[in-house]
Each structure stands twice: as structure tokens, then as C-alpha cells.
C-alpha atoms as a PDB file:
ATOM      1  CA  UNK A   1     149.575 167.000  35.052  1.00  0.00           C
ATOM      2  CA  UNK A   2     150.682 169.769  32.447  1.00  0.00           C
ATOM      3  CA  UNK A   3     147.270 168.581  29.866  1.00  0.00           C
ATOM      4  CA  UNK A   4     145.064 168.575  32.776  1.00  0.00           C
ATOM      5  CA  UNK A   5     145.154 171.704  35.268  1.00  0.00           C
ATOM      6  CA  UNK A   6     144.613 175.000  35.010  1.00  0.00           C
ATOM      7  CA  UNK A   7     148.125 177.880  35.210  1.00  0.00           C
ATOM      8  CA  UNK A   8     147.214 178.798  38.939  1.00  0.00           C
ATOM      9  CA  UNK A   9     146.764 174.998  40.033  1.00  0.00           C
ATOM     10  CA  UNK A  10     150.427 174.085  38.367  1.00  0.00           C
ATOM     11  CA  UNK A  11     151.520 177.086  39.806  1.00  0.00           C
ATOM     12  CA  UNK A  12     150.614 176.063  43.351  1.00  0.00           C
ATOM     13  CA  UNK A  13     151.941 172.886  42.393  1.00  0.00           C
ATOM     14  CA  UNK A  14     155.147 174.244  41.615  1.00  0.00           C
ATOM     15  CA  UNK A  15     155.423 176.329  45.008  1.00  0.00           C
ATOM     16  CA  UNK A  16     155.030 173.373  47.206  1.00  0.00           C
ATOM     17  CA  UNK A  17     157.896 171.782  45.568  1.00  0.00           C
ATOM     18  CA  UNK A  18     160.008 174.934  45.264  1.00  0.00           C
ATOM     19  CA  UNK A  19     159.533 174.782  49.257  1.00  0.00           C
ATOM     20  CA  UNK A  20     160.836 171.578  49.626  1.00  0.00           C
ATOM     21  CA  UNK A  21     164.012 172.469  47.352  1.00  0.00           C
ATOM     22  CA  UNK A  22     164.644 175.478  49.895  1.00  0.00           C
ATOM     23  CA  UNK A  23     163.765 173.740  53.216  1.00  0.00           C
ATOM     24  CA  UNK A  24     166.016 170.956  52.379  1.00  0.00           C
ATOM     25  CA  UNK A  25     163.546 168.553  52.614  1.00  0.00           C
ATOM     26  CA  UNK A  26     165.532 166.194  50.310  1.00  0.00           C
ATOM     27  CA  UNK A  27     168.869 166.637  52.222  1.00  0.00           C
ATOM     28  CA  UNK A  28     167.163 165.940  55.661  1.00  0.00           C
ATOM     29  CA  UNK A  29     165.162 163.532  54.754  1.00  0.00           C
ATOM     30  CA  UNK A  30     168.460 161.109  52.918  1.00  0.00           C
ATOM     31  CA  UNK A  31     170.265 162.358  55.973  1.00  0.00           C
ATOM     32  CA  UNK A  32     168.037 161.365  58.499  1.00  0.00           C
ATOM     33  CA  UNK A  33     167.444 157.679  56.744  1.00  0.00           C
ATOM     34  CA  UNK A  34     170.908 157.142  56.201  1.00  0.00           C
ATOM     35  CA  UNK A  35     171.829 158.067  60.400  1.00  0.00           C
ATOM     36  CA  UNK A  36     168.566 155.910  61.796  1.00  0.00           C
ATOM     37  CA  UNK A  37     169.954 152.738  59.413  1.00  0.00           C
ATOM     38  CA  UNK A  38     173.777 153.215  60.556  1.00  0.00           C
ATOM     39  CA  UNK A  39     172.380 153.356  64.458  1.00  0.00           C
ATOM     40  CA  UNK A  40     169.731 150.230  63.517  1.00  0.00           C
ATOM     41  CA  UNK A  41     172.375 148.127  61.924  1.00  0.00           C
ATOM     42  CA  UNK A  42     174.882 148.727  64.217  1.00  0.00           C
ATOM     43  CA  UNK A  43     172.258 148.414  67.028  1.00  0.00           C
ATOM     44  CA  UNK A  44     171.581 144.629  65.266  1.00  0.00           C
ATOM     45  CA  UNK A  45     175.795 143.972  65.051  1.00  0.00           C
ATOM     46  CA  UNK A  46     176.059 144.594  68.860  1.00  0.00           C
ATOM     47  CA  UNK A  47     172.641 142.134  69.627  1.00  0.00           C
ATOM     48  CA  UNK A  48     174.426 139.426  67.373  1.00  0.00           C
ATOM     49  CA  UNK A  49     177.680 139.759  68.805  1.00  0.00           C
ATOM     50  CA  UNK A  50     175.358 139.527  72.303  1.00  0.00           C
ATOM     51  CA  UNK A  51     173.977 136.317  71.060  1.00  0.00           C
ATOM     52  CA  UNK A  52     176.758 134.680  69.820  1.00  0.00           C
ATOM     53  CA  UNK A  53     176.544 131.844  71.869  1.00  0.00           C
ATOM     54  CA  UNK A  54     173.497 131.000  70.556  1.00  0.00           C
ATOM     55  CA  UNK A  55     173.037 128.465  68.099  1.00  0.00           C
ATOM     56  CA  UNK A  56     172.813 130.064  64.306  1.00  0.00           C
ATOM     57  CA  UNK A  57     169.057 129.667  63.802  1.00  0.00           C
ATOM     58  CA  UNK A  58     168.354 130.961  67.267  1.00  0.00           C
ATOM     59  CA  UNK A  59     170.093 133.800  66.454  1.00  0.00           C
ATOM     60  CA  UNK A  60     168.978 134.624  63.175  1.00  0.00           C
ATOM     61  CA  UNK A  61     165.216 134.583  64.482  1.00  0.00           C
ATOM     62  CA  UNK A  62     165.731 136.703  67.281  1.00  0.00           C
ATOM     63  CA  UNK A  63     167.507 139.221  65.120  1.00  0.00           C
ATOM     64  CA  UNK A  64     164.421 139.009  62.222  1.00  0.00           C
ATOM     65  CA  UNK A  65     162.557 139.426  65.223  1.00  0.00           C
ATOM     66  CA  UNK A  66     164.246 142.514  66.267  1.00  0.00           C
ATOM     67  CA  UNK A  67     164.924 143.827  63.192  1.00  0.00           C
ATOM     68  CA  UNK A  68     160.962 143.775  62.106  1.00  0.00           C
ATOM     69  CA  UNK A  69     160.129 144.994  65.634  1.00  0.00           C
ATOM     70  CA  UNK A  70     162.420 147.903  65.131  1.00  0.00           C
ATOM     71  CA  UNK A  71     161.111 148.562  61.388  1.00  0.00           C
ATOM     72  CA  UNK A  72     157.689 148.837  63.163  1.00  0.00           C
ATOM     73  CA  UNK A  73     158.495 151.802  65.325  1.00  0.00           C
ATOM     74  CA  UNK A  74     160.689 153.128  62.964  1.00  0.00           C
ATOM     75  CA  UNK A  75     157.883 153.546  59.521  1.00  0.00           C
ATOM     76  CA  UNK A  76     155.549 155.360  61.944  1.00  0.00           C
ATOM     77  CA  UNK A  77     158.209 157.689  62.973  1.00  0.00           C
ATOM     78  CA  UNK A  78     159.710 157.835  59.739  1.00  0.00           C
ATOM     79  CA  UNK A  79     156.401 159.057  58.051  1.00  0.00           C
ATOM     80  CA  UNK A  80     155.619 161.386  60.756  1.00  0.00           C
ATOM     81  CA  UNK A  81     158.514 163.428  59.921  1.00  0.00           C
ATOM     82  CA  UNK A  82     157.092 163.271  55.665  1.00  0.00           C
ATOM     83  CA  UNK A  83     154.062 164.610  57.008  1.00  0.00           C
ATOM     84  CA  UNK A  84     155.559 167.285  58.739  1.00  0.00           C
ATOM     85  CA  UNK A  85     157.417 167.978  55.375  1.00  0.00           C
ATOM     86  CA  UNK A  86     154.685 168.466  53.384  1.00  0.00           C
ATOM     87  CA  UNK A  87     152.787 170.489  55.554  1.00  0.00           C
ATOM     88  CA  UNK A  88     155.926 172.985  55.747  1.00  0.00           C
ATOM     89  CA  UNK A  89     155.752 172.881  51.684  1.00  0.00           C
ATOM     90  CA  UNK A  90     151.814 173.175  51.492  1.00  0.00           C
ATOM     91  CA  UNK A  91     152.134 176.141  54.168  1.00  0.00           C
ATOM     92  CA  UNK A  92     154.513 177.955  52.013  1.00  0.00           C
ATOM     93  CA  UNK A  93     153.028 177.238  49.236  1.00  0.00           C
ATOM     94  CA  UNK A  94     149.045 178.739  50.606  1.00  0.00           C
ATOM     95  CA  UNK A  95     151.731 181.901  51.549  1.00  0.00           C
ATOM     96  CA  UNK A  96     152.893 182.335  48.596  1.00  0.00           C
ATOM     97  CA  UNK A  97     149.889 182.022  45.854  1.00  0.00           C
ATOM     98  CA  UNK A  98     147.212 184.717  45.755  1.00  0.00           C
ATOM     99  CA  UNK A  99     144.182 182.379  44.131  1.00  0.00           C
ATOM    100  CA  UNK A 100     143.660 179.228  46.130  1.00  0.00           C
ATOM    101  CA  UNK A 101     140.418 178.098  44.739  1.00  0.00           C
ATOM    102  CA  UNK A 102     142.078 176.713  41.667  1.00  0.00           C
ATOM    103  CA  UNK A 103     144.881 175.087  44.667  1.00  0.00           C
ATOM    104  CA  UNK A 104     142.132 173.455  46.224  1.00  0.00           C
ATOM    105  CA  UNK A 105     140.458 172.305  43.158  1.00  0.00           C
ATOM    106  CA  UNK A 106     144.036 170.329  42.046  1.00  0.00           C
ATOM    107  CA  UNK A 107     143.711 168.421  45.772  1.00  0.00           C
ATOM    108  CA  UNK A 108     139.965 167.199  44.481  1.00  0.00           C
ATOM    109  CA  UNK A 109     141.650 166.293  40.980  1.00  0.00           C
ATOM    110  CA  UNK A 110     144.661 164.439  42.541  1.00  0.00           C
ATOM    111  CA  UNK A 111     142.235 162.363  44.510  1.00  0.00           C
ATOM    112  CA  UNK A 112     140.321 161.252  41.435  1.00  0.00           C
ATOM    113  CA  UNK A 113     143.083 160.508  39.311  1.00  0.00           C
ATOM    114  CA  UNK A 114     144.734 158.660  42.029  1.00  0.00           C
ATOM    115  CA  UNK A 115     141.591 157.083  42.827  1.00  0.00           C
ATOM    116  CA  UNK A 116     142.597 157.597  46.749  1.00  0.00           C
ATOM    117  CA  UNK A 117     140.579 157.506  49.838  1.00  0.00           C
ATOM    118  CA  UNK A 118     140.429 161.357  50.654  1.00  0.00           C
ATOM    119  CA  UNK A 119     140.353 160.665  54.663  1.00  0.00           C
ATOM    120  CA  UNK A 120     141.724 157.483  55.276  1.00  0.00           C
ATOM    121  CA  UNK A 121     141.192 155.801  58.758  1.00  0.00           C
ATOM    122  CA  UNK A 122     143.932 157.283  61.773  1.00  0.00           C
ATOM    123  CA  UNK A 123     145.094 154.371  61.851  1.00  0.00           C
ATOM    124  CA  UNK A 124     146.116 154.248  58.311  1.00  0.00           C
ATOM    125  CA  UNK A 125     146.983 157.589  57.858  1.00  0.00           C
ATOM    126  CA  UNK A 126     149.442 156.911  61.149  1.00  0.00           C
ATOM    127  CA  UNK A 127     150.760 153.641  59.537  1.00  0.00           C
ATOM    128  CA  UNK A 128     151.200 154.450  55.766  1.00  0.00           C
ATOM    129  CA  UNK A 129     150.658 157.681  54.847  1.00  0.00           C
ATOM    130  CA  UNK A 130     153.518 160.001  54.064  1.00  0.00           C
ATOM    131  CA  UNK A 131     151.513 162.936  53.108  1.00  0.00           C
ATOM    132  CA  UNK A 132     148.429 165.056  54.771  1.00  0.00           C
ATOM    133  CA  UNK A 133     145.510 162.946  53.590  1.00  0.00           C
ATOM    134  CA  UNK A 134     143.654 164.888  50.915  1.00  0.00           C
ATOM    135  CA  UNK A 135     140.539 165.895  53.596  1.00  0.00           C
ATOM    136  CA  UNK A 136     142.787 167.552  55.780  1.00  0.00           C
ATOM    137  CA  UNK A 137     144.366 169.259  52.882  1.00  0.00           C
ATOM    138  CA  UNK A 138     141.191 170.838  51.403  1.00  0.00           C
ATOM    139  CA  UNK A 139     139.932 171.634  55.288  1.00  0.00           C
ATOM    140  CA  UNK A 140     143.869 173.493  55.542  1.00  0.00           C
ATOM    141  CA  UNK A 141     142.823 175.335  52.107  1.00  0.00           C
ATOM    142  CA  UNK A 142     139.315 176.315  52.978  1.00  0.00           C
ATOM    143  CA  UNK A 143     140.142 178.223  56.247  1.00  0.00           C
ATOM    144  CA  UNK A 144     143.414 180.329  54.338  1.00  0.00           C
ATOM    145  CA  UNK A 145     140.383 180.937  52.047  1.00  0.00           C
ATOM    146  CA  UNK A 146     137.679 181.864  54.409  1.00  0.00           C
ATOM    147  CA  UNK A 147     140.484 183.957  56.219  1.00  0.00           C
ATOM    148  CA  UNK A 148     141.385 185.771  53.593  1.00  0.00           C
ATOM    149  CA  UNK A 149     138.174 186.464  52.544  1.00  0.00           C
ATOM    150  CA  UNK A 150     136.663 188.085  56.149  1.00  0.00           C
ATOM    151  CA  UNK A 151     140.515 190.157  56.469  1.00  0.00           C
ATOM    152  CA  UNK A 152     140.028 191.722  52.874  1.00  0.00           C
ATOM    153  CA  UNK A 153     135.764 192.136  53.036  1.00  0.00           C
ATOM    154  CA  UNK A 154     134.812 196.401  53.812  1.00  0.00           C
ATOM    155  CA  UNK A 155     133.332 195.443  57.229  1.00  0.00           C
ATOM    156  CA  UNK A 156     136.167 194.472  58.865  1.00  0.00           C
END
């Protein structure tokens, strides 16, 4: 990263993850995985202790059932709250750097590198996708910009 951006893009770089050091997103985040597994697993113990009359296979497949059922609703949910996350630190982050251009230019560079779709499908995006996807990013960047640029122009 260091070798190849520019001082302002690292900079903005930097900001977004200086936001998520003082929003906590770290803290929340291990605190809210660690409270949604002790409810699911203890959620599972009480469906086994339900089924216990079952036989043992009978059981154990409606528990894999339930368990993948449950990881289903959970990873949307889960990743919803990431995206949320990263907006915050992106927000604070476009708040607190003067130049975006060079911000804007580092979402464009990412994408190459990473060799990423830069608008994935909704469906993907709802499904996988912890961050912003990279289109809505640069659309995010290029209103701040355009913003900026109408408050400080002489005819307003």
C-alpha cells in the first residue's frame, strides 16, 4: 500500500481506520459475535434437549438443519451491521480530509489490485459483502466532492 499511493490517499486510508479505533468498531463487533453465538448455541442445547427422544441420527440432522438455517439468517445480518461500520469510518473519514480526489482515486486502485467487481449484484452484495461495494463508495465520494465544490464556488 505504502510503495503504491500517493500521502493524501494513505492519509484517507489512515482516517477510516482511526474511526473504527474510536467508534469501537472492534469491541462491538467481537462483542456482538460472541452474544449472537452464546444465544445460537444455547438456542441449539435447548432444541437437543427437546429432541432427546429422538433417535441420535434424527437428531443430529435436525440440529445441522437448524444450525445451517440459523447461520443463513444470521451472515446476512451479521454483514449488515460491517456495512454499517464502514460507512461510519468512510463518513468520518470524507469529514475529516480536505483533498478527496486522491481518496477516491485509492477506491479505483483497491479495485484493480484486488481485481474485484466494483458493483456486485444486490444479491451478492446482501449475501457476502462486508463492506460498501467500491461503486457506491466512489458515488459517496463524488457528491462530498461536488458539494464541496458548489458551497466554496463565488456564486453561491
Amino acid at each position: 500500500m505504502l510503495k503504491g499511493m500517493e500521502e493524501a490517499e494513505i492519509l484517507f486510508i489512515t482516517a477510516h481506520e482511526v474511526a473504527h479505533y474510536l467508534y469501537k468498531h472492534v469491541y462491538l463487533g467481537t462483542a456482538l459475535y460472541v452474544f449472537s453465538m452464546l444465544f445460537f448455541f444455547l438456542f441449539l442445547q435447548y432444541l437437543s434437549n427437546r429432541w432427546k427422544k429422538d433417535h441420535r441420527l434424527t437428531r443430529l440432522l435436525k440440529l445441522l438443519l437448524t444450525f445451517l438455517i440459523i447461520l443463513t439468517v444470521i451472515q446476512p445480518i451479521s454483514l449488515s451491521v460491517s456495512r454499517q461500520m464502514e460507512r461510519a469510518a468512510d463518513n468520518f473519514a470524507i469529514e475529516h480530509t480536505e483533498n478527496l480526489t486522491p481518496a477516491m482515486n485509492t477506491y479505483y486502485l483497491l479495485a484493480k489490485q484486488s481485481k474485484t467487481d466494483i458493483s456486485p449484484a444486490p444479491w451478492i452484495r446482501f449475501f457476502r459483502s462486508s463492506h460498501p461495494s467500491i461503486a457506491e463508495r466512489i458515488k459517496k465520494m463524488e457528491e462530498v466532492i461536488e458539494k464541496r465544490e458548489t458551497k466554496s464556488s463565488p456564486d453561491s
